[in-house]
Protein backbone atom coordinates (compact mmCIF):
# COMPACT_ATOMS: atom_id res chain seq x y z
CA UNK A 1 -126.33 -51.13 43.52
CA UNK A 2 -129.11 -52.85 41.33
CA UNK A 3 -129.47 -56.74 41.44
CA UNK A 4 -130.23 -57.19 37.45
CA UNK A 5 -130.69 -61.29 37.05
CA UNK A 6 -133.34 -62.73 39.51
CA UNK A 7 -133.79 -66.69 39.50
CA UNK A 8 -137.40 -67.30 40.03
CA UNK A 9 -138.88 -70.69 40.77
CA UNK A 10 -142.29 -71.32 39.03
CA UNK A 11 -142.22 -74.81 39.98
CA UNK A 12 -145.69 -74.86 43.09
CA UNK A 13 -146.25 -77.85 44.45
CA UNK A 14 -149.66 -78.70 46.20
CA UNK A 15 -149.45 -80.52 49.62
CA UNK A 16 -150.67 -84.05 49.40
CA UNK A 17 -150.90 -84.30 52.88
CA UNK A 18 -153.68 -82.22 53.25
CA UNK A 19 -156.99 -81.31 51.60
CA UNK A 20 -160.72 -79.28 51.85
CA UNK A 21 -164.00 -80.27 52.58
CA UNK A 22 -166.76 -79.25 51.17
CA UNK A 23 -167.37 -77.02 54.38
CA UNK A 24 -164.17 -75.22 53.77
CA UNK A 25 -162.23 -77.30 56.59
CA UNK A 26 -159.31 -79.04 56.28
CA UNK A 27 -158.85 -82.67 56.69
CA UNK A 28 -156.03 -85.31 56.65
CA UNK A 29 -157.05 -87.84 53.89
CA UNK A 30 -156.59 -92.06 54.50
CA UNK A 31 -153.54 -93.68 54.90
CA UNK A 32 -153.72 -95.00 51.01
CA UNK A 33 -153.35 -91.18 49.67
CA UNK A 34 -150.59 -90.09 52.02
CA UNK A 35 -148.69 -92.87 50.54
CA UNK A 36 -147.69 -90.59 47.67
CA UNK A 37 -144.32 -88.22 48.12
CA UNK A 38 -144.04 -85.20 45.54
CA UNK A 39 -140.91 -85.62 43.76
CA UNK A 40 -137.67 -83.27 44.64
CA UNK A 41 -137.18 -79.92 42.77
CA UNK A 42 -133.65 -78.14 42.26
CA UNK A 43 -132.58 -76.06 44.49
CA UNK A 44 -132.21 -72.57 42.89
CA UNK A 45 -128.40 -71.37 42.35
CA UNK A 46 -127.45 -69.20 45.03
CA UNK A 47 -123.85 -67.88 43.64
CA UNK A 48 -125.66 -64.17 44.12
CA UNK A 49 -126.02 -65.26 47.99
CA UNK A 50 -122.62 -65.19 48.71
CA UNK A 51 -122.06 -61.59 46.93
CA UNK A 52 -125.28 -59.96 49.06
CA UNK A 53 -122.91 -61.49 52.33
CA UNK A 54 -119.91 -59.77 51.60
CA UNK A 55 -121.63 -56.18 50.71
CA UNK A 56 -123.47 -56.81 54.00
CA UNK A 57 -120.07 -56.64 55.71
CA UNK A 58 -118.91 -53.98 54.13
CA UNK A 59 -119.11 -50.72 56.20
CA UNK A 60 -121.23 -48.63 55.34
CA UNK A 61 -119.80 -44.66 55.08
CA UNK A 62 -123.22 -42.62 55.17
CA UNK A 63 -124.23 -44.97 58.12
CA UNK A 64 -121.02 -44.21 60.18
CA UNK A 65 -121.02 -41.07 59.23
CA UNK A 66 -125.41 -40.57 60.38
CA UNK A 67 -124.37 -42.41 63.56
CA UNK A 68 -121.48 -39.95 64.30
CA UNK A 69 -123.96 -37.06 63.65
CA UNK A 70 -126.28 -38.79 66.17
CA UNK A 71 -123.94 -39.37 68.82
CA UNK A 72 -122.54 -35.50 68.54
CA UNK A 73 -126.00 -34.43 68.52
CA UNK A 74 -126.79 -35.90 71.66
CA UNK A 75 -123.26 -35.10 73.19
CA UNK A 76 -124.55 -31.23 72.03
CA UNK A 77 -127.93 -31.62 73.91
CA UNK A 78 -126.26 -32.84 76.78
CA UNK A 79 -123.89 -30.47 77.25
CA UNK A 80 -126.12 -28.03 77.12
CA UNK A 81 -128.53 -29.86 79.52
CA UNK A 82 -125.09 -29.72 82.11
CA UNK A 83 -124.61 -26.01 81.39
CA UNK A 84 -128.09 -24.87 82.11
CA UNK A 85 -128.02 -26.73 85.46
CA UNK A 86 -124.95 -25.54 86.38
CA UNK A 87 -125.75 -21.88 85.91
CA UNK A 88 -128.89 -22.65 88.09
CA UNK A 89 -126.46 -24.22 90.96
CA UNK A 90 -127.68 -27.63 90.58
CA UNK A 91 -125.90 -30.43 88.30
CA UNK A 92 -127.85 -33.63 88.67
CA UNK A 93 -125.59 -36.71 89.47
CA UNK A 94 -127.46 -38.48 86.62
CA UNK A 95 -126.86 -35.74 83.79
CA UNK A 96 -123.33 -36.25 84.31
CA UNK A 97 -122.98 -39.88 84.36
CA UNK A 98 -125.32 -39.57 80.96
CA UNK A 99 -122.09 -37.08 79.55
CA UNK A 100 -119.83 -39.74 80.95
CA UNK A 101 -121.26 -42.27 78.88
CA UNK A 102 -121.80 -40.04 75.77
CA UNK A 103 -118.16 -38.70 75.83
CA UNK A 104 -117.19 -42.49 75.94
CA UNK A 105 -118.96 -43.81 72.83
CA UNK A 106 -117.97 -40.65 71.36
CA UNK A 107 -114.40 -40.93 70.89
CA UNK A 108 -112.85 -41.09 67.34
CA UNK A 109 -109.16 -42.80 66.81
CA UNK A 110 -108.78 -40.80 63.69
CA UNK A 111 -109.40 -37.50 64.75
CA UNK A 112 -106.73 -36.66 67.55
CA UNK A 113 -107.84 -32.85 68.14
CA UNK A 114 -111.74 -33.90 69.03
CA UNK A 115 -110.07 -36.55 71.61
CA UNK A 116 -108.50 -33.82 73.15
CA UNK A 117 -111.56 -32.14 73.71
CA UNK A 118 -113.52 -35.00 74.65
CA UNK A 119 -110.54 -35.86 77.40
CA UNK A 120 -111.47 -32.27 78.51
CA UNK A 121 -115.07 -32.85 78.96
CA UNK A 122 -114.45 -35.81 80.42
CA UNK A 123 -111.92 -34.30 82.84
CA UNK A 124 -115.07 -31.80 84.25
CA UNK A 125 -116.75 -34.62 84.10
CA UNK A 126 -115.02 -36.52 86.83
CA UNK A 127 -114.31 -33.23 88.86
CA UNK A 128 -118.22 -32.34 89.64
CA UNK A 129 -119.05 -35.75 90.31
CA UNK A 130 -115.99 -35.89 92.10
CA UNK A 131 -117.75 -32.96 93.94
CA UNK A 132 -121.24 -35.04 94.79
CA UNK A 133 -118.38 -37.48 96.43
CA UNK A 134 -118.64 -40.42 93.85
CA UNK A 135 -115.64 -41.21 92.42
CA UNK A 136 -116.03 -42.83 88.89
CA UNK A 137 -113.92 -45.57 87.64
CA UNK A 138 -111.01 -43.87 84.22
């Protein structure tokens, strides 16, 4: 979406509060020049602010859908990490708790057959850390 009408204020106002020296410093002038106040400009309309607020809130659909690729991705890796492991013998404690997590943010109302799977993983989950004798909280 392209923003066509821009309001642009050419109104610049120099500070009377403060000046240079002929060094290049600043300095506060006397008491008798500070006196003055710069009169008020308009405020710019900002009917377009309230427009930019409510596309803001809007969700995004090529966002949601990158941050589901993301979170499969790294539900992928993981999975992977746990099945190398486990045909070496070892599952780390912490590899699983990391696919605990993962399977967790993962979940998808609308999509009832990849909850079944991620109840599955889940379910394997629980049973090898069952294993290591921690019991994680459903």
């Amino acid at each position: 979406m392209r923003i066509e009408t821009t309001i642009r204020s050419s109104a610049v106002q120099s500070r009377s509060g403060v000046g240079r020296s002929a060094s290049g410093g600043f300095f506060v002038p006397d008491q008798a020049t500070s006196s003055q106040t710069a009169s008020a400009q308009p405020v710019a309309h900002a009917a377009g602010l309230d427009s930019l607020l409510a596309l803001q809130a809007v969700d995004d659909p090529l966002l949601k859908k990158k941050k589901a690729i993301r979170r499969g991705n790294s539900l992928l890796d993981s999975l992977e990490a746990v099945k190398a492991d486990m045909l070496l013998g070892r599952v780390s404690e912490g590899r699983l708790n990391q696919l605990l997590a993962l399977v967790t943010t993962a979940r998808d109302r609308q999509m009832p057959e990849l909850d079944a799977v991620l109840d599955d993983i889940e379910l394997r989950a629980r049973v090898e850390l069952a294993k290591f004798g921690r019991f994680p909280n459903p």
